[in-house]
C-alpha atoms as a PDB file:
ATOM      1  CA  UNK A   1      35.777 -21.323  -2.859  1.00  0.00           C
ATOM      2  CA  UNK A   2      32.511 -22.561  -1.114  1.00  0.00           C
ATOM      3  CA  UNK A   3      32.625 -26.251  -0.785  1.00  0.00           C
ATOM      4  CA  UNK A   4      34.546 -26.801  -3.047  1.00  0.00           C
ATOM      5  CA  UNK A   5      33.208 -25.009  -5.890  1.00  0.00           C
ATOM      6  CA  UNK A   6      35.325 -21.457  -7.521  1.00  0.00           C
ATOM      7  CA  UNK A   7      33.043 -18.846  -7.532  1.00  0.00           C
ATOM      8  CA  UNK A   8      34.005 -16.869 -10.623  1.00  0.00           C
ATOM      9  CA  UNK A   9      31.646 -14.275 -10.497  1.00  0.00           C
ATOM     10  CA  UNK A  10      27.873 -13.119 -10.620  1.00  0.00           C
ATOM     11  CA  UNK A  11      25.735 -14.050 -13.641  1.00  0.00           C
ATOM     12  CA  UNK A  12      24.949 -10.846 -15.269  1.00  0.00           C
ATOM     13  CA  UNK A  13      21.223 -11.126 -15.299  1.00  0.00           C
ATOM     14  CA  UNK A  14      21.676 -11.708 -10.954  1.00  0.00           C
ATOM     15  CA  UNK A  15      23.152  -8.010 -11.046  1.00  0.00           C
ATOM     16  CA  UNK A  16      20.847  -6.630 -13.387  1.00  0.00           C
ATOM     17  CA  UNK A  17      17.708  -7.842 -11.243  1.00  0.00           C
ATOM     18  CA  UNK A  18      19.787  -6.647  -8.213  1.00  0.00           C
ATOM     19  CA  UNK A  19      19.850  -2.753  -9.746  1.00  0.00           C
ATOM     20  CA  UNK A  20      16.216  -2.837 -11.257  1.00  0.00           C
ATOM     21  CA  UNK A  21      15.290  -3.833  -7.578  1.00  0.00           C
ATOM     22  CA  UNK A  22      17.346  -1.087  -5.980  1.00  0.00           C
ATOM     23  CA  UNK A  23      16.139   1.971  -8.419  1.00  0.00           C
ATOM     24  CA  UNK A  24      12.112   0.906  -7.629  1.00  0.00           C
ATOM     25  CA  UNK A  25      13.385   1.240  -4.219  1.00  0.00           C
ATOM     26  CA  UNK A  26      14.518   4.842  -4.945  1.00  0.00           C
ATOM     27  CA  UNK A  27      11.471   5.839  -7.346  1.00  0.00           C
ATOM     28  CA  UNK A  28       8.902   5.127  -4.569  1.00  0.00           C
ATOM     29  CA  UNK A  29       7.933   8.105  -2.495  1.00  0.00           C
ATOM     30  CA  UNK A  30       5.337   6.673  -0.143  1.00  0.00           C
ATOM     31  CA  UNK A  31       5.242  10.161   1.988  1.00  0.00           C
ATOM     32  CA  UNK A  32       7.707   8.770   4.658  1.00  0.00           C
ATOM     33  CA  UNK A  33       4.829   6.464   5.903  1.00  0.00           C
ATOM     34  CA  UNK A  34       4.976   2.744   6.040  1.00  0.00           C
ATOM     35  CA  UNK A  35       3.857   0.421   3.555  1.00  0.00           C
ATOM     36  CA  UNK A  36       4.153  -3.033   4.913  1.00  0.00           C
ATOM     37  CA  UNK A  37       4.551  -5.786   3.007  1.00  0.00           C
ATOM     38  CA  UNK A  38       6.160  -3.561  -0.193  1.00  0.00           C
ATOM     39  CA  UNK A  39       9.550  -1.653   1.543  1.00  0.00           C
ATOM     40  CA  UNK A  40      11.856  -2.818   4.550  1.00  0.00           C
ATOM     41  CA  UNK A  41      11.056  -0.796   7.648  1.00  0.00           C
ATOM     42  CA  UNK A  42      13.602   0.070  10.620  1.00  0.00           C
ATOM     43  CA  UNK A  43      10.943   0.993  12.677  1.00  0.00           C
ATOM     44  CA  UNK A  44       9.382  -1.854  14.126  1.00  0.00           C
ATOM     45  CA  UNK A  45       7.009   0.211  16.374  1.00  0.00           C
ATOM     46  CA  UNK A  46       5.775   2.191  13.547  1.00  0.00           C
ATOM     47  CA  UNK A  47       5.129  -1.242  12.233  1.00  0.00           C
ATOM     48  CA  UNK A  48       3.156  -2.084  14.895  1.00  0.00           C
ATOM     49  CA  UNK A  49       1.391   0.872  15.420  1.00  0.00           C
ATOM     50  CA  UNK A  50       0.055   1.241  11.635  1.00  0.00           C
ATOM     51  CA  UNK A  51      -0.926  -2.735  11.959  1.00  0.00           C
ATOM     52  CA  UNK A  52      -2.556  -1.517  15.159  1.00  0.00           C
ATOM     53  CA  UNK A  53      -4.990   1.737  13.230  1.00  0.00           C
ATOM     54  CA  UNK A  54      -5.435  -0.705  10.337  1.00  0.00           C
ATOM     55  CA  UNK A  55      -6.989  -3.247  12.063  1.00  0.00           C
ATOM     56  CA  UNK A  56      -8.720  -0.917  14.529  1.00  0.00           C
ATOM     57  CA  UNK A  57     -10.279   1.489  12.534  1.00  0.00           C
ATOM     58  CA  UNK A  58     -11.314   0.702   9.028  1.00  0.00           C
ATOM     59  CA  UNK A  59     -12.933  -2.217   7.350  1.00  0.00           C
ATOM     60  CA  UNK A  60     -12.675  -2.601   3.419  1.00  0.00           C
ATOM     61  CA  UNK A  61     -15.130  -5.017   1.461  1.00  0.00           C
ATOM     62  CA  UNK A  62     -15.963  -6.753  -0.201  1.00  0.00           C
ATOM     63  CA  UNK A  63     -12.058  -7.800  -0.765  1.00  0.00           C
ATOM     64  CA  UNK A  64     -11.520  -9.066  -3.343  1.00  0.00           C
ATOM     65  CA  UNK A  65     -13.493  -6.869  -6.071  1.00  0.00           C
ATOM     66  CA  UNK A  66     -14.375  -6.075  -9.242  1.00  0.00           C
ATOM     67  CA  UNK A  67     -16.250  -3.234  -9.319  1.00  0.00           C
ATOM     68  CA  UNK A  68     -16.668  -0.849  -6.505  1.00  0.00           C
ATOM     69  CA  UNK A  69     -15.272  -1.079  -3.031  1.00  0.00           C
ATOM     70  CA  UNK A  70     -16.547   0.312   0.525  1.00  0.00           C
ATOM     71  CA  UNK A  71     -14.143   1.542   3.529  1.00  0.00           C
ATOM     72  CA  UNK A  72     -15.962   2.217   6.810  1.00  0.00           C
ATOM     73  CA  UNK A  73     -13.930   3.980   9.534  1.00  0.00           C
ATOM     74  CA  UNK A  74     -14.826   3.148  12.882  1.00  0.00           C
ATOM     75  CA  UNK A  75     -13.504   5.742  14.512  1.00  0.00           C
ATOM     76  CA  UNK A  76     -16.331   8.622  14.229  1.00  0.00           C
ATOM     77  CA  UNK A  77     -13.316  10.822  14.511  1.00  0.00           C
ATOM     78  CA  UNK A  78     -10.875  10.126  11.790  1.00  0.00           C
ATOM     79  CA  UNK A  79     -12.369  11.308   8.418  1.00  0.00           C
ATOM     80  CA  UNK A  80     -10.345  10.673   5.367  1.00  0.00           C
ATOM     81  CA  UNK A  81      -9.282  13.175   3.081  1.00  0.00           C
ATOM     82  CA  UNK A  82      -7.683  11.013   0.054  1.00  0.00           C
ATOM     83  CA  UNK A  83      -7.283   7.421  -0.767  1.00  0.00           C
ATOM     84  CA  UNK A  84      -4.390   6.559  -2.780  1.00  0.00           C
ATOM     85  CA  UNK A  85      -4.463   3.174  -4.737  1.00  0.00           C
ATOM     86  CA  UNK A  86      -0.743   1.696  -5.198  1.00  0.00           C
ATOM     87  CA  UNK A  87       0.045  -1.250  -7.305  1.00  0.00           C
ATOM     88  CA  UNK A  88       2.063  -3.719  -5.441  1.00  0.00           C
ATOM     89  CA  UNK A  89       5.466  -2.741  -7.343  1.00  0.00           C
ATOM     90  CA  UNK A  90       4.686   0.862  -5.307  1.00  0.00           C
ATOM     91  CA  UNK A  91       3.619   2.512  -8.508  1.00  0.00           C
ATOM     92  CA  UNK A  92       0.519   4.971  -7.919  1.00  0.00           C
ATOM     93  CA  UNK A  93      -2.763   3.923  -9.905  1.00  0.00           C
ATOM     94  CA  UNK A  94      -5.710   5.773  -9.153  1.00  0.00           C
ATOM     95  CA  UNK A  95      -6.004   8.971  -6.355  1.00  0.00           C
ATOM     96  CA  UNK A  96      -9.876   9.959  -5.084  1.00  0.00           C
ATOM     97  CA  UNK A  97     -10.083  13.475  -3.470  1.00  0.00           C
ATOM     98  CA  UNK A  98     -12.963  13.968  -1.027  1.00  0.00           C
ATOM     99  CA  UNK A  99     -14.240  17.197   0.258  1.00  0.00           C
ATOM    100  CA  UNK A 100     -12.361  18.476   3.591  1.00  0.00           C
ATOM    101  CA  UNK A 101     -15.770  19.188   4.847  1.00  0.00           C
ATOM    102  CA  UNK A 102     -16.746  15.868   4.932  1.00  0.00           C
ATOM    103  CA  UNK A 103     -18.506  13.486   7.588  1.00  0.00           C
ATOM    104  CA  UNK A 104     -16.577  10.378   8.568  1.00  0.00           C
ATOM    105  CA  UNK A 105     -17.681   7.255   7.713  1.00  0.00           C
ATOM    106  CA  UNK A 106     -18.742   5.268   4.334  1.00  0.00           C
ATOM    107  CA  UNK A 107     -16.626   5.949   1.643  1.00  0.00           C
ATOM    108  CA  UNK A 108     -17.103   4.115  -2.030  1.00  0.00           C
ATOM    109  CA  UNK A 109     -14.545   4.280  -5.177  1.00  0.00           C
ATOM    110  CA  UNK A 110     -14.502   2.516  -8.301  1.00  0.00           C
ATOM    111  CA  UNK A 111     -11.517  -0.200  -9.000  1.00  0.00           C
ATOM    112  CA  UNK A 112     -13.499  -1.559 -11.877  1.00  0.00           C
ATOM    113  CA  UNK A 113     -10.811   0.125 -14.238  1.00  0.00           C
ATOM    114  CA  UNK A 114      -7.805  -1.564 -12.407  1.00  0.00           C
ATOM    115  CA  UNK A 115      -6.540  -4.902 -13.837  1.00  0.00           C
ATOM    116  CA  UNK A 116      -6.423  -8.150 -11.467  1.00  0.00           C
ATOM    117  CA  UNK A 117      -4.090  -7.948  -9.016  1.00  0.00           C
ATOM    118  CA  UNK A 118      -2.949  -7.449  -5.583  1.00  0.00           C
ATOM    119  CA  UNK A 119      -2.897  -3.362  -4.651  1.00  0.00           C
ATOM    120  CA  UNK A 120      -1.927  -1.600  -1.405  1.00  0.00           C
ATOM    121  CA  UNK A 121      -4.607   1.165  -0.643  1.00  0.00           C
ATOM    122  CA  UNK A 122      -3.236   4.020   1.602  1.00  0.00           C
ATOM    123  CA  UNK A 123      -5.993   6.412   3.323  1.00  0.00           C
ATOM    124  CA  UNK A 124      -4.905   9.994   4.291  1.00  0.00           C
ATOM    125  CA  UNK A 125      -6.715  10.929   7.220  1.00  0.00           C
ATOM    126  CA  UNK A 126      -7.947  14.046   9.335  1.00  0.00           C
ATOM    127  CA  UNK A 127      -6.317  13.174  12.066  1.00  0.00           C
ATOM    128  CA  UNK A 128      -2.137  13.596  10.194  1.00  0.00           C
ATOM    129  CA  UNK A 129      -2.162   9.964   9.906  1.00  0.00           C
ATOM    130  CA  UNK A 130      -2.759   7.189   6.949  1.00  0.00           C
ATOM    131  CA  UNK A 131      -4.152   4.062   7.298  1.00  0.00           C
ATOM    132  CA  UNK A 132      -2.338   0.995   5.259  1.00  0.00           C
ATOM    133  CA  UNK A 133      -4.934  -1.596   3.779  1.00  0.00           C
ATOM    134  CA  UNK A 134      -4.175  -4.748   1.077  1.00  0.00           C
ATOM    135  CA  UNK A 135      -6.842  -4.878  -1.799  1.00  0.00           C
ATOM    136  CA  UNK A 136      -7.089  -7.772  -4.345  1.00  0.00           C
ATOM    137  CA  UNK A 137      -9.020  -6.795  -7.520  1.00  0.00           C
ATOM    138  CA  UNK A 138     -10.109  -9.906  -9.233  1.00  0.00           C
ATOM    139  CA  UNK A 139     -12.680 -10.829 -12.060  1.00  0.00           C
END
């Protein structure tokens, strides 16, 4: 009883949302890394230190977009190998390879093949580490 009020049970549509959430929770592999703002970390100075490389060392514009997006590292040292595009449910969309041998830097891809929405762009990076950075594609 909880002020007054029997509690009888849980609706059945309460435990079904409960379950859906839980198994999205399995299916997601992000690689052990952190995601913030998608999956509870225990953590908090991993937390801290991906917010820390994100803001540090890459800028991504224009955000939002439509059509094509830039990432410049700042770090001359760090040069990314792949950028995976998540949706914000944690399901992959899109993967761009870039050659090992490449120079750090500029690097473009296409999002004009997403649909609108809010997407969680993960760069994999020289250096054994991946950089965590929100992306809105709107038109």
């Amino acid at each position: 009883m909880i002020n007054g009020i029997e509690i009888l049970g849980v609706a059945p549509d309460v435990q079904s949302t409960q379950s859906k959430i839980v198994a999205i929770e399995e299916k997601v592999d992000f690689e052990d890394d952190v995601v913030e703002d998608n999956l509870a970390v225990s953590d908090k100075d991993q937390v801290g230190n991906t917010l820390k490389r994100s803001m540090s060392s890459a800028a991504m514009y224009p955000n939002p977009a439509a059509y094509e997006v830039t990432i410049q590292i700042l770090d001359p040292e760090v040069i990314v190998e792949e950028i995976y595009i998540y949706n914000f449910s944690g399901v992959l969309s899109r993967t761009y390879t870039f050659p090992k041998n490449g120079e750090s830097g500029t690097y473009n891809f296409d999002v004009s093949t997403l649909p609108s929405g809010v997407y969680i762009v993960k760069l994999k990076t020289t250096k054994n580490g991946y950089i965590n950075l929100n992306l809105i594609v709107k038109r």
